[in-house]
PDB file of N, CA and C in Angstrom:
ATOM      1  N   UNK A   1       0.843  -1.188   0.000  1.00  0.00           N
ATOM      2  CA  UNK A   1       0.000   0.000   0.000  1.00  0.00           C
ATOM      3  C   UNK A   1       0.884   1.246   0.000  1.00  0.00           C
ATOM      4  N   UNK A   2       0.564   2.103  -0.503  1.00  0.00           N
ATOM      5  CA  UNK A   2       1.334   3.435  -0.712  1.00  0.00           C
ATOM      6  C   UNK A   2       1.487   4.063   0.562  1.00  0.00           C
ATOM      7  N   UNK A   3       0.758   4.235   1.210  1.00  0.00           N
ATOM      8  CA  UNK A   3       1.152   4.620   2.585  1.00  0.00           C
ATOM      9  C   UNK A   3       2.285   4.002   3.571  1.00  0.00           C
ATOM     10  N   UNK A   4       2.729   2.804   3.127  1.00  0.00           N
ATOM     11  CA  UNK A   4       4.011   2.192   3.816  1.00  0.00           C
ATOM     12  C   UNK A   4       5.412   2.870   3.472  1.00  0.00           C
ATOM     13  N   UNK A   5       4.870   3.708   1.923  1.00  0.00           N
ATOM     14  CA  UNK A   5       5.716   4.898   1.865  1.00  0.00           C
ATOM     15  C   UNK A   5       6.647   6.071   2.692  1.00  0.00           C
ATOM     16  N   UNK A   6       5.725   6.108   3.492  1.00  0.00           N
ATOM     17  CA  UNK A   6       5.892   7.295   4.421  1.00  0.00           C
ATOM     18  C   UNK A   6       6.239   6.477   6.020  1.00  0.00           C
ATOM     19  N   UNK A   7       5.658   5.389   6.330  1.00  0.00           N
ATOM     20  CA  UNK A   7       5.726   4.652   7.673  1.00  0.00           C
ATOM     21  C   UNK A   7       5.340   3.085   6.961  1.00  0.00           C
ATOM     22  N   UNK A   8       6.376   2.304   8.011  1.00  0.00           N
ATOM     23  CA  UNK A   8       6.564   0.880   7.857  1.00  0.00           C
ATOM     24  C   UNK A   8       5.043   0.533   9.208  1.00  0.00           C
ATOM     25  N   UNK A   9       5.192   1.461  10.248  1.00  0.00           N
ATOM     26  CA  UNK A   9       4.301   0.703  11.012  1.00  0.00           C
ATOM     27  C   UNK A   9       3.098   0.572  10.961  1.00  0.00           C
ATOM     28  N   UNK A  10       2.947  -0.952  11.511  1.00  0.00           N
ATOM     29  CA  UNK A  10       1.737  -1.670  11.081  1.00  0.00           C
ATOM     30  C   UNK A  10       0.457  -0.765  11.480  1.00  0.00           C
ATOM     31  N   UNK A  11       0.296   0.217  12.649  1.00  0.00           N
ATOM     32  CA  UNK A  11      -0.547   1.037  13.181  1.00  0.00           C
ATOM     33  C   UNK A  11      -1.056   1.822  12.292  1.00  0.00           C
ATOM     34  N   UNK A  12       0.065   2.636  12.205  1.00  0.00           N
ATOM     35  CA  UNK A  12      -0.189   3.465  10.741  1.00  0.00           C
ATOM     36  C   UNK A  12      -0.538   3.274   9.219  1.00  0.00           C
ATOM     37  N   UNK A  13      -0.163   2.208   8.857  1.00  0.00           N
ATOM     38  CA  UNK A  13      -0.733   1.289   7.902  1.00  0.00           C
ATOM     39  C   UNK A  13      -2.395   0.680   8.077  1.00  0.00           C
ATOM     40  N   UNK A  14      -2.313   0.494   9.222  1.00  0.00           N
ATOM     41  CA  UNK A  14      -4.173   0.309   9.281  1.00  0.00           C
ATOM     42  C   UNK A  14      -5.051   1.825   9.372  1.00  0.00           C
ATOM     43  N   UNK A  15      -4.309   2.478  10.019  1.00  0.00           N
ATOM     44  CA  UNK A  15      -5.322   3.623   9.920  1.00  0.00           C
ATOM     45  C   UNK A  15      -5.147   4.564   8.415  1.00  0.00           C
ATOM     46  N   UNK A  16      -4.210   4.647   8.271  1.00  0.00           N
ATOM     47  CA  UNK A  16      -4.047   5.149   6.719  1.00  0.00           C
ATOM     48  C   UNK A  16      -4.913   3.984   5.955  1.00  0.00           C
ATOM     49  N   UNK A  17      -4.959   2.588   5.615  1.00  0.00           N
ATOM     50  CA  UNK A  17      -5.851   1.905   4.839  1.00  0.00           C
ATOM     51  C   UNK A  17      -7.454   2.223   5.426  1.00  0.00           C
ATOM     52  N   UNK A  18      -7.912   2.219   6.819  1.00  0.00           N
ATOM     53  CA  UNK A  18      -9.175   2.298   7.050  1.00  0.00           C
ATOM     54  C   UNK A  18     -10.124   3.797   6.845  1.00  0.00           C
ATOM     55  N   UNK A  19      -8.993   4.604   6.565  1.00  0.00           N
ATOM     56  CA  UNK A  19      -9.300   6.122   6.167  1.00  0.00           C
ATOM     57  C   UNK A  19      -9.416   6.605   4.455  1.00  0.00           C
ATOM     58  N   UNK A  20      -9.038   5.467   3.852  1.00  0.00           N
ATOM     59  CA  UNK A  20      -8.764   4.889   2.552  1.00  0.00           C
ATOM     60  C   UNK A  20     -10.247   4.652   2.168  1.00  0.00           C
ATOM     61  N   UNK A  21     -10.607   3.563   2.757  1.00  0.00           N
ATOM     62  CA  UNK A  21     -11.815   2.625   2.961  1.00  0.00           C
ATOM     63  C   UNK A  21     -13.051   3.887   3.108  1.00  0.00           C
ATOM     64  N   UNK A  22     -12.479   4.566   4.005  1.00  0.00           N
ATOM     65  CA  UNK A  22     -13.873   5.449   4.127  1.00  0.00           C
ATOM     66  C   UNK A  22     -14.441   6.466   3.130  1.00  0.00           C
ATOM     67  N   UNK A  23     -12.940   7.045   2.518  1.00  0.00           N
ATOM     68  CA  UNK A  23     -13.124   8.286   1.448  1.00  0.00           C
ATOM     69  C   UNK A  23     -13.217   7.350   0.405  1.00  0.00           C
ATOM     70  N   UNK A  24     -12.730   6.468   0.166  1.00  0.00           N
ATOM     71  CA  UNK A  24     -13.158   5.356  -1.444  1.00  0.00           C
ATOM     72  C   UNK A  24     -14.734   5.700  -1.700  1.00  0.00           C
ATOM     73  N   UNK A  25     -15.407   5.547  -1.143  1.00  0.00           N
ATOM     74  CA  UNK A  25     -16.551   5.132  -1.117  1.00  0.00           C
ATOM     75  C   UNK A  25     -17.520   6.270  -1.386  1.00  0.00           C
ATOM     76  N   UNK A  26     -16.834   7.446  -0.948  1.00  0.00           N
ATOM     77  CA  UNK A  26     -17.543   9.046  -1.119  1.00  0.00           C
ATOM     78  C   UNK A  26     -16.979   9.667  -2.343  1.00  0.00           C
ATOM     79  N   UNK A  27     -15.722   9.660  -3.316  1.00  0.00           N
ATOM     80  CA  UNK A  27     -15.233  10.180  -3.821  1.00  0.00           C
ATOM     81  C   UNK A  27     -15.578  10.199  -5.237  1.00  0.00           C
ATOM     82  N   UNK A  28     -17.115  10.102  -5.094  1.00  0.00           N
ATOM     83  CA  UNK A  28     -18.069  10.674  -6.275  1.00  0.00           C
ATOM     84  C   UNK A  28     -18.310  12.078  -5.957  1.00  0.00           C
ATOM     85  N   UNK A  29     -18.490  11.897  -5.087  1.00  0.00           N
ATOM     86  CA  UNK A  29     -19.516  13.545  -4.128  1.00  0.00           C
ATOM     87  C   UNK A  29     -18.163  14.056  -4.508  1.00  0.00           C
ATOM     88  N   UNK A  30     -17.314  13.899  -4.079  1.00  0.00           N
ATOM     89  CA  UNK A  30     -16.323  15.296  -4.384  1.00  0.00           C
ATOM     90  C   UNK A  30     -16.101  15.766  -5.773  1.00  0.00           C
ATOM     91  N   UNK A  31     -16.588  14.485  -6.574  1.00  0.00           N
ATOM     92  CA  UNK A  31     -16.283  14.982  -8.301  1.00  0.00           C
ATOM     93  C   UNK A  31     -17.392  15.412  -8.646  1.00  0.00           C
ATOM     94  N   UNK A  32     -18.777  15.279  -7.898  1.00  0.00           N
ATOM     95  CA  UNK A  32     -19.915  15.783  -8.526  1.00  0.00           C
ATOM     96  C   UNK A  32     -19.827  17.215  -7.657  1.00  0.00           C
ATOM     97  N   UNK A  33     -19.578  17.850  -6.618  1.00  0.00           N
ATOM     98  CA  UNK A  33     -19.142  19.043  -5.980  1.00  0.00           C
ATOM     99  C   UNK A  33     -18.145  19.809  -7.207  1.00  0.00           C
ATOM    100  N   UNK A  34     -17.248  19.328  -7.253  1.00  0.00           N
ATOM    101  CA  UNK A  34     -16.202  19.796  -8.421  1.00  0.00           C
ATOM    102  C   UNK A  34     -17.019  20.619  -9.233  1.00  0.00           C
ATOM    103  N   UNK A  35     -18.089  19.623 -10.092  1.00  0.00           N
ATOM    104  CA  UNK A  35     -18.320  19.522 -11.470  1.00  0.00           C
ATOM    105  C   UNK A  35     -19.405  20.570 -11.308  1.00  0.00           C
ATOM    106  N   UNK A  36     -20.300  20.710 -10.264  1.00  0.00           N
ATOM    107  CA  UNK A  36     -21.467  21.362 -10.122  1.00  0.00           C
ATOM    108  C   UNK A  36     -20.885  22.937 -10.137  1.00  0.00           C
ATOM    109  N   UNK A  37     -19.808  23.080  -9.437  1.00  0.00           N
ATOM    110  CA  UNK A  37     -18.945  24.202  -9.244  1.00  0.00           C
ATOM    111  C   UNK A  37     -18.616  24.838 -10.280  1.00  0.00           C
ATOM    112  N   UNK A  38     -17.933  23.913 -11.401  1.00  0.00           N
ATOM    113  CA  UNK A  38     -17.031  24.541 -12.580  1.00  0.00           C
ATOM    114  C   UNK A  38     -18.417  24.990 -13.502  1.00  0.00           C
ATOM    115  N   UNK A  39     -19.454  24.353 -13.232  1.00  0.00           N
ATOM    116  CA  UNK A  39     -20.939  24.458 -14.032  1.00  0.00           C
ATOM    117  C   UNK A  39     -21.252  25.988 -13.952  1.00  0.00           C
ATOM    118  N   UNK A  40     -21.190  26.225 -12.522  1.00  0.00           N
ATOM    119  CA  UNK A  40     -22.068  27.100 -11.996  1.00  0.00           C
ATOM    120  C   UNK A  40     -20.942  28.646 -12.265  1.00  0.00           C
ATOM    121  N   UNK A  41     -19.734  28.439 -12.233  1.00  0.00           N
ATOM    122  CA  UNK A  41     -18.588  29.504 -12.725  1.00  0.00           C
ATOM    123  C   UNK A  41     -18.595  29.965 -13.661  1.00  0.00           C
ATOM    124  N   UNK A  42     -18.801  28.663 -15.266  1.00  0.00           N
ATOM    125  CA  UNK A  42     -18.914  29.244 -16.336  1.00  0.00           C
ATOM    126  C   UNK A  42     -20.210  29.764 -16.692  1.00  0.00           C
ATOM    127  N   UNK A  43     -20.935  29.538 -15.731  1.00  0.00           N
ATOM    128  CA  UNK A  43     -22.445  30.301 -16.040  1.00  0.00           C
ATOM    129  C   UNK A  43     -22.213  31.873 -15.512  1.00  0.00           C
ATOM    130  N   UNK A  44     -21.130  31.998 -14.984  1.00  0.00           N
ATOM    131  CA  UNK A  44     -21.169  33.164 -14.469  1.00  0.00           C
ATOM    132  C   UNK A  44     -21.297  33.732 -12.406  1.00  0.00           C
ATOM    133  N   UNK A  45     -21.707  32.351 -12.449  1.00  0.00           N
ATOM    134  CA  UNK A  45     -22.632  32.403 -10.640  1.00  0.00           C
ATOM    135  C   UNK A  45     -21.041  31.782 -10.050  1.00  0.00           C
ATOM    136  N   UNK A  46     -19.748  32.761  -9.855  1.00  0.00           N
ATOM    137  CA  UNK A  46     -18.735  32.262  -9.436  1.00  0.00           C
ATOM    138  C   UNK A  46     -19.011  32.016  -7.740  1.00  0.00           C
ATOM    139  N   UNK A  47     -19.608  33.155  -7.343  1.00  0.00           N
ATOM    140  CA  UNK A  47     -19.428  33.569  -5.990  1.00  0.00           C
ATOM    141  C   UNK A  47     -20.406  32.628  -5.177  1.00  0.00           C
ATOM    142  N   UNK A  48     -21.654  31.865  -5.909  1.00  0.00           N
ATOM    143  CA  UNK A  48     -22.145  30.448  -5.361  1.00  0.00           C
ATOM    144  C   UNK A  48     -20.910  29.185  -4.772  1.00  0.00           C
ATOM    145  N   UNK A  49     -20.646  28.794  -5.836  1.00  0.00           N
ATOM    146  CA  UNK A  49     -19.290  27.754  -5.525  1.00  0.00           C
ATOM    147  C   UNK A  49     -18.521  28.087  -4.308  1.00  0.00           C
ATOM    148  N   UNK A  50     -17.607  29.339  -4.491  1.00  0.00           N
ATOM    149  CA  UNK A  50     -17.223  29.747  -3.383  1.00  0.00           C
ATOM    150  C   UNK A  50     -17.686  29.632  -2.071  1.00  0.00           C
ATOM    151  N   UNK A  51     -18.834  30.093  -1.631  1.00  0.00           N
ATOM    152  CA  UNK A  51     -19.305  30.250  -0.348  1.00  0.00           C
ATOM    153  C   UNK A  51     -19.725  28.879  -0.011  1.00  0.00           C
ATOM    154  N   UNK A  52     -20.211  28.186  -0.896  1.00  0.00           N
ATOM    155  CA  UNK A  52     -20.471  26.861  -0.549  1.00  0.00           C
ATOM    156  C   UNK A  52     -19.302  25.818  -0.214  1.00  0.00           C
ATOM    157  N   UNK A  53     -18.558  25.850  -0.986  1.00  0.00           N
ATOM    158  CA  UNK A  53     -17.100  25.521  -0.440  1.00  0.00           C
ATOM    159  C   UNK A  53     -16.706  25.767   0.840  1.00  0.00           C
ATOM    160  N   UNK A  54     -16.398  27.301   0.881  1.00  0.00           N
ATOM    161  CA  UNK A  54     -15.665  27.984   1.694  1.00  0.00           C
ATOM    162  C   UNK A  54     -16.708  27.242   3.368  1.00  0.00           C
ATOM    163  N   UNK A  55     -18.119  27.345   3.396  1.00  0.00           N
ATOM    164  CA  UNK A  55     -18.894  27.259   4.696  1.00  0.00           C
ATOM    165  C   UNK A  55     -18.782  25.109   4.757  1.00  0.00           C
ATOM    166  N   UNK A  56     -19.304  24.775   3.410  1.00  0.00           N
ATOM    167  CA  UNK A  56     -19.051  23.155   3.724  1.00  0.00           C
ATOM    168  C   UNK A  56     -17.833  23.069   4.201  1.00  0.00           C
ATOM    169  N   UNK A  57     -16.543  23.181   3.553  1.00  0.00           N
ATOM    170  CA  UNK A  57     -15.369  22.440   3.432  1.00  0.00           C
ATOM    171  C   UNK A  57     -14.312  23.028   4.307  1.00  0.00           C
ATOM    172  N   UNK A  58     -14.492  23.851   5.115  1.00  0.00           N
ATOM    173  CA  UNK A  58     -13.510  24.963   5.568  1.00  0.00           C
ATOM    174  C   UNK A  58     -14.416  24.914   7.133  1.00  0.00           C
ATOM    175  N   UNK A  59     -15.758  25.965   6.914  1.00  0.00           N
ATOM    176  CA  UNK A  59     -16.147  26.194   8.447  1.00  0.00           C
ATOM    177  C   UNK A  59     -16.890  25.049   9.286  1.00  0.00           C
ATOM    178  N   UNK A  60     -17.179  24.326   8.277  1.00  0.00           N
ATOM    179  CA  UNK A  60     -18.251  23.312   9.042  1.00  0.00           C
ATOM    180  C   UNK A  60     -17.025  22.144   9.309  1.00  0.00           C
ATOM    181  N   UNK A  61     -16.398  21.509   8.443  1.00  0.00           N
ATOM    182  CA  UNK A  61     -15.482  20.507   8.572  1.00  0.00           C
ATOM    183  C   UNK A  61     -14.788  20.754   9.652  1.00  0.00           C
ATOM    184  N   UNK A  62     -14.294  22.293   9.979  1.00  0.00           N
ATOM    185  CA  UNK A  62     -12.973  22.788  11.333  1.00  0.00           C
ATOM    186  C   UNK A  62     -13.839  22.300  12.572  1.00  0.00           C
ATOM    187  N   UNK A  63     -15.514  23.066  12.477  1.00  0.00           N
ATOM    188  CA  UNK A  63     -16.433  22.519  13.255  1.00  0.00           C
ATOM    189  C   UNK A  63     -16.640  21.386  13.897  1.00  0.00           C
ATOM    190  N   UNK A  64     -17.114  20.705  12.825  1.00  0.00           N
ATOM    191  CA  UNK A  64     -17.447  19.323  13.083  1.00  0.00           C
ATOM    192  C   UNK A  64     -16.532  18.334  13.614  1.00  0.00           C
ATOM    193  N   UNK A  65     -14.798  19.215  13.371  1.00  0.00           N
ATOM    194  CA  UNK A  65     -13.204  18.063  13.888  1.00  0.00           C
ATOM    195  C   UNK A  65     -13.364  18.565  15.263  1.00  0.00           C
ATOM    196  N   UNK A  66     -13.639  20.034  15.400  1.00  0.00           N
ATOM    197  CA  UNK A  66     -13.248  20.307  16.705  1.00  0.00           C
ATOM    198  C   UNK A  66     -14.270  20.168  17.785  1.00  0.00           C
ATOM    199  N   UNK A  67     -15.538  20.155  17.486  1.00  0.00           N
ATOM    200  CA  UNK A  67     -16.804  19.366  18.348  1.00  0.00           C
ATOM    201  C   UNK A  67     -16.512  18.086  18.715  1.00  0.00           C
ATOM    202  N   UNK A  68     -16.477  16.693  17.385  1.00  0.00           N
ATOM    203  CA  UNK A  68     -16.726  15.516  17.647  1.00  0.00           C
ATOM    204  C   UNK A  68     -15.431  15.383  18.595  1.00  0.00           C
ATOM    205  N   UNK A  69     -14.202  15.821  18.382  1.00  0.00           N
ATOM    206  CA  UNK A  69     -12.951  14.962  18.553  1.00  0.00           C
ATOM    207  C   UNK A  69     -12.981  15.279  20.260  1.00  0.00           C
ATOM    208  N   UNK A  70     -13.823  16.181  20.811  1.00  0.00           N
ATOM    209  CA  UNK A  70     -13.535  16.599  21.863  1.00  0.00           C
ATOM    210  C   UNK A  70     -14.814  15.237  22.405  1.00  0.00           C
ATOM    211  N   UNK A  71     -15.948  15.209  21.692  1.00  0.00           N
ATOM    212  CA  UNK A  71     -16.888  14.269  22.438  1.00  0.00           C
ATOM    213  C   UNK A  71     -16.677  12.817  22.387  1.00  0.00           C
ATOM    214  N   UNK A  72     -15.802  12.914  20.944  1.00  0.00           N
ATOM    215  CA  UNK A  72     -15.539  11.268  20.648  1.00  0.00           C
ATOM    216  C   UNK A  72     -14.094  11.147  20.429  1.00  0.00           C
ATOM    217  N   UNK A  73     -13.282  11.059  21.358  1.00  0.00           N
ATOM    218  CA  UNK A  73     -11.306  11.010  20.709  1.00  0.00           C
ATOM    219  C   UNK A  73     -11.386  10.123  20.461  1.00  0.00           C
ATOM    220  N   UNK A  74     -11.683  10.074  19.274  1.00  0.00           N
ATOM    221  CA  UNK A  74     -11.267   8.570  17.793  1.00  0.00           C
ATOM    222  C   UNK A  74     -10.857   9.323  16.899  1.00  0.00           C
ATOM    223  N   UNK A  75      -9.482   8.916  15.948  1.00  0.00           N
ATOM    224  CA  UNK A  75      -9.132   9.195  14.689  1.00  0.00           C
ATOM    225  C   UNK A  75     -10.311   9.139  13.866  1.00  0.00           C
ATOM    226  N   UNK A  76     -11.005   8.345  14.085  1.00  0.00           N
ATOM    227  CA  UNK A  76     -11.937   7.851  12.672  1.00  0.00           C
ATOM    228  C   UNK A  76     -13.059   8.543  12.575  1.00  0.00           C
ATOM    229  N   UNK A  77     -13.424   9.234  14.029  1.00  0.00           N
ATOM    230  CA  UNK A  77     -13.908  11.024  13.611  1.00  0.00           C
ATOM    231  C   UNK A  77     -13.907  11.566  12.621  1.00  0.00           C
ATOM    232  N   UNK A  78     -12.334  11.848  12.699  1.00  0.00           N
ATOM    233  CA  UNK A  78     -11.820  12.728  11.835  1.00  0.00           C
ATOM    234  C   UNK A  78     -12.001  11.992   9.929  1.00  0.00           C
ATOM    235  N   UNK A  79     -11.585  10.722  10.071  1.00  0.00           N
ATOM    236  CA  UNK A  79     -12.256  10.317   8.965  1.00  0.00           C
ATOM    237  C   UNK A  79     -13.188  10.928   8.054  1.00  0.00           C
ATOM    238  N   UNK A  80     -14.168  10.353   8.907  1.00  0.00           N
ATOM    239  CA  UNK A  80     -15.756  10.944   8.774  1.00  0.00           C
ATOM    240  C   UNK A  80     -16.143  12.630   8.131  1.00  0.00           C
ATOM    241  N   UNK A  81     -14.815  13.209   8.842  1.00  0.00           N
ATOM    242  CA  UNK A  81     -15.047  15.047   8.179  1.00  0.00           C
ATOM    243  C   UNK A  81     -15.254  15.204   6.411  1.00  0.00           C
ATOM    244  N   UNK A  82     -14.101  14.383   5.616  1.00  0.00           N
ATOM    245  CA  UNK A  82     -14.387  14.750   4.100  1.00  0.00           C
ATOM    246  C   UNK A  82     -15.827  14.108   3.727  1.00  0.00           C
ATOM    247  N   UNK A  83     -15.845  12.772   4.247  1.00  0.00           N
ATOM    248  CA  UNK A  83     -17.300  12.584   3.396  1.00  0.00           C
ATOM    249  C   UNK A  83     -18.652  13.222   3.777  1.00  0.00           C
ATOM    250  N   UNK A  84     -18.815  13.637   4.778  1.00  0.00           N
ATOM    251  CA  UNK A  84     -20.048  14.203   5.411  1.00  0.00           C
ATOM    252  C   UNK A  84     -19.585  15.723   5.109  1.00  0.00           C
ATOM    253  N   UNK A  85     -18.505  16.576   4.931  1.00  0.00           N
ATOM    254  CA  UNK A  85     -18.825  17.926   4.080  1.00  0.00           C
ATOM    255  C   UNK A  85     -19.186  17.612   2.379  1.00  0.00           C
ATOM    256  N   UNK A  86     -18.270  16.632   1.838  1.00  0.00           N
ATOM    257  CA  UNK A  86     -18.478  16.436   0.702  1.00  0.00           C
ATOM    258  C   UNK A  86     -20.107  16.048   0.724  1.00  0.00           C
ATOM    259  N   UNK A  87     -20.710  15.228   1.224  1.00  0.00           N
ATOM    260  CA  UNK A  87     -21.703  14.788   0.884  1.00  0.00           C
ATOM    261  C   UNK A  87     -22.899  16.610   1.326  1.00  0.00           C
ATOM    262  N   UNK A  88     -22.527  16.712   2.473  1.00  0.00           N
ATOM    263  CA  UNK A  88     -23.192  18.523   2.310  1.00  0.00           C
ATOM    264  C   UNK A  88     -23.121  19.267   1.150  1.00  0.00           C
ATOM    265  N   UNK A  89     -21.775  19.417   0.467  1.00  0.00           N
ATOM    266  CA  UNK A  89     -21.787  20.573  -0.674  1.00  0.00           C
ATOM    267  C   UNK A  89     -22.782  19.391  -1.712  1.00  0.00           C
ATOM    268  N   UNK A  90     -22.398  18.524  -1.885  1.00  0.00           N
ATOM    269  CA  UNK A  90     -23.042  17.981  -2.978  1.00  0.00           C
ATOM    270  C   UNK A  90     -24.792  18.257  -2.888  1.00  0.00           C
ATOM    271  N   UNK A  91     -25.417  18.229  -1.802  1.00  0.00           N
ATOM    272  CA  UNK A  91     -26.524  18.542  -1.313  1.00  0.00           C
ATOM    273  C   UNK A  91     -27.230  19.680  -1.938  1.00  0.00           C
ATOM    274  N   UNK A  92     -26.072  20.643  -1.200  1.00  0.00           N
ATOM    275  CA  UNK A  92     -26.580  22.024  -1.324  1.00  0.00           C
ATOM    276  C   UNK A  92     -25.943  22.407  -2.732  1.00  0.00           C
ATOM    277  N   UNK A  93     -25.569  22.236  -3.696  1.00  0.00           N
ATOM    278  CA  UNK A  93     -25.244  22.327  -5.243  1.00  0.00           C
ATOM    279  C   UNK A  93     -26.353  21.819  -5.970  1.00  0.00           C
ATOM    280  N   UNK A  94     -26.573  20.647  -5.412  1.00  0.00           N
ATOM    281  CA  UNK A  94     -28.034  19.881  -5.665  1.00  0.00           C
ATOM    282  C   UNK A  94     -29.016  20.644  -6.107  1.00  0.00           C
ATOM    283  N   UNK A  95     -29.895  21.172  -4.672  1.00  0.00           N
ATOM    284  CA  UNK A  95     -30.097  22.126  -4.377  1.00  0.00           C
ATOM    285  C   UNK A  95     -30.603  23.429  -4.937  1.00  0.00           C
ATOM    286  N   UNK A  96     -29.287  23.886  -5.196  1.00  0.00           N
ATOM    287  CA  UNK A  96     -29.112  24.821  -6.248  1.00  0.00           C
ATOM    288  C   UNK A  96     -29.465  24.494  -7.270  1.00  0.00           C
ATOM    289  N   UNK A  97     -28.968  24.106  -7.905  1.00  0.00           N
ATOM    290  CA  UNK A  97     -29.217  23.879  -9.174  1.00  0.00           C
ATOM    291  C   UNK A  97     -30.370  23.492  -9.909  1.00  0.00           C
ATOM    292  N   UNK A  98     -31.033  22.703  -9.093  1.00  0.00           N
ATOM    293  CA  UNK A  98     -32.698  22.483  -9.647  1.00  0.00           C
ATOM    294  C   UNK A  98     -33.617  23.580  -8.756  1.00  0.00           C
ATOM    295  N   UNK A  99     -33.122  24.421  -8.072  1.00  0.00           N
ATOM    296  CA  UNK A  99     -33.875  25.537  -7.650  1.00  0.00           C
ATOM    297  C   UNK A  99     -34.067  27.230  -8.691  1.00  0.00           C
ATOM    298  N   UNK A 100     -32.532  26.808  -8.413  1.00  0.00           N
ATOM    299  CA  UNK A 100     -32.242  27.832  -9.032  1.00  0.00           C
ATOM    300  C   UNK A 100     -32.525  28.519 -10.816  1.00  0.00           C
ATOM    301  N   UNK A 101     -33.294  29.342 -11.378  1.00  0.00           N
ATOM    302  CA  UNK A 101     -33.288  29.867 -12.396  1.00  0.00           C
ATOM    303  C   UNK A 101     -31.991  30.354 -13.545  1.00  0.00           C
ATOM    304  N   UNK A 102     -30.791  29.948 -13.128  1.00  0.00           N
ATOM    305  CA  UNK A 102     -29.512  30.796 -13.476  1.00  0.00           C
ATOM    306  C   UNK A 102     -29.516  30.461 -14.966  1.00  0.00           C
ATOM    307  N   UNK A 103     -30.198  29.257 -15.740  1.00  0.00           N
ATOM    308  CA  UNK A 103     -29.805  28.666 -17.233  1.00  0.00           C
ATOM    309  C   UNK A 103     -30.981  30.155 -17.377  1.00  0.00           C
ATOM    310  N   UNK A 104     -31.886  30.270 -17.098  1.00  0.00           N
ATOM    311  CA  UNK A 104     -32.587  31.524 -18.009  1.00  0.00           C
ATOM    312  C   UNK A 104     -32.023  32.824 -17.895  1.00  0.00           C
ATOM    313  N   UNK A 105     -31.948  33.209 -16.430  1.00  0.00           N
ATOM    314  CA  UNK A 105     -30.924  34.316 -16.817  1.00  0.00           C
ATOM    315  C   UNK A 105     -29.932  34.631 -17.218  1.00  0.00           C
ATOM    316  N   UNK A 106     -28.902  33.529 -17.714  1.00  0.00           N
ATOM    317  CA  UNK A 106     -28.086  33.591 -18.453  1.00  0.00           C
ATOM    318  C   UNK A 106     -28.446  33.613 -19.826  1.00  0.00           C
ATOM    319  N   UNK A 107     -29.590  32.973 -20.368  1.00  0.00           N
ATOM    320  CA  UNK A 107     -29.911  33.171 -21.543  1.00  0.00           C
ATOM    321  C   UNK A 107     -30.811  34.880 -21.734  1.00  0.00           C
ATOM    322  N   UNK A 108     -31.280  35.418 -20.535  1.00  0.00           N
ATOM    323  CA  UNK A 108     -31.811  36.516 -20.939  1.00  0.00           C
ATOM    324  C   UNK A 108     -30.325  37.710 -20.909  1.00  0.00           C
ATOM    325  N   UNK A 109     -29.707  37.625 -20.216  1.00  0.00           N
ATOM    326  CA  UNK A 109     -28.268  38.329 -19.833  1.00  0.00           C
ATOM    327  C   UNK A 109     -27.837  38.330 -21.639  1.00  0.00           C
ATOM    328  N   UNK A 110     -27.848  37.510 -22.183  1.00  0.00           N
ATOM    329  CA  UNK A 110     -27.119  37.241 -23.158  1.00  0.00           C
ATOM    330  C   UNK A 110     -28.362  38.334 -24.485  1.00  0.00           C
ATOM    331  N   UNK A 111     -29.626  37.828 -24.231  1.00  0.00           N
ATOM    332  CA  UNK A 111     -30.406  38.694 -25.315  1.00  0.00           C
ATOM    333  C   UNK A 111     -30.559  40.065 -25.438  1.00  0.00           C
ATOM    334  N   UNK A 112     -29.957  40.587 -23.885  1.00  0.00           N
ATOM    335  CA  UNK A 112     -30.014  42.091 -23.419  1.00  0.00           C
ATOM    336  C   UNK A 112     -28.762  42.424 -24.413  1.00  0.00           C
ATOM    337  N   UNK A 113     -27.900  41.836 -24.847  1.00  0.00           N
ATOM    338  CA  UNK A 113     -26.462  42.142 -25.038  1.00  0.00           C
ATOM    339  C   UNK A 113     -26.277  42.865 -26.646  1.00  0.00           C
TER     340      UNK A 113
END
């Protein structure tokens, strides 16, 4: 395993593989987060992506490490932080996007022109 890269020990080798195990399994949500993002940029709606990022992946994740780890001291807490923000932004992009009107006003933005 690639992580024996960095450390031979067996400790570290299980928790690097079981942290493996956990993000394997989510690492759609982060490409559909990505993709919803780069969508929503070239439409023009940069400053959506951003904040959604910035509050999932940044304020809630610091949150959620520095709440649980204090109620639950397990590494595998911390695990848990990428897929449960990832699976949030993906939500709220979701969300967006079938809420949101932005394909028409971009097409009216464009007829004003």
């Amino acid at each position: 395993m690639l992580i024996s890269a960095f450390s031979s020990t067996p400790e570290v080798i299980s928790y690097g593989t079981a942290q493996a195990h956990v993000a394997a399994l989510f690492y759609f949500l982060l490409a559909f987060s990505h993709c919803m993002a780069g969508i929503l940029r070239g439409a023009g709606k940069s400053t959506v992506p951003m904040l959604v990022m910035l509050v999932c992946w940044c304020i809630i994740r610091v949150t959620y490490i520095t709440a649980m780890v204090r109620l639950i001291p397990d590494i595998r807490v911390i695990f848990w932080a990428y897929p449960l923000t990832w699976t949030l932004s993906s939500i709220v992009f979701f969300i967006y996007f079938l809420k949101s009107d932005w394909i028409h006003s971009f097409e009216k933005a464009k007829s004003h022109t």
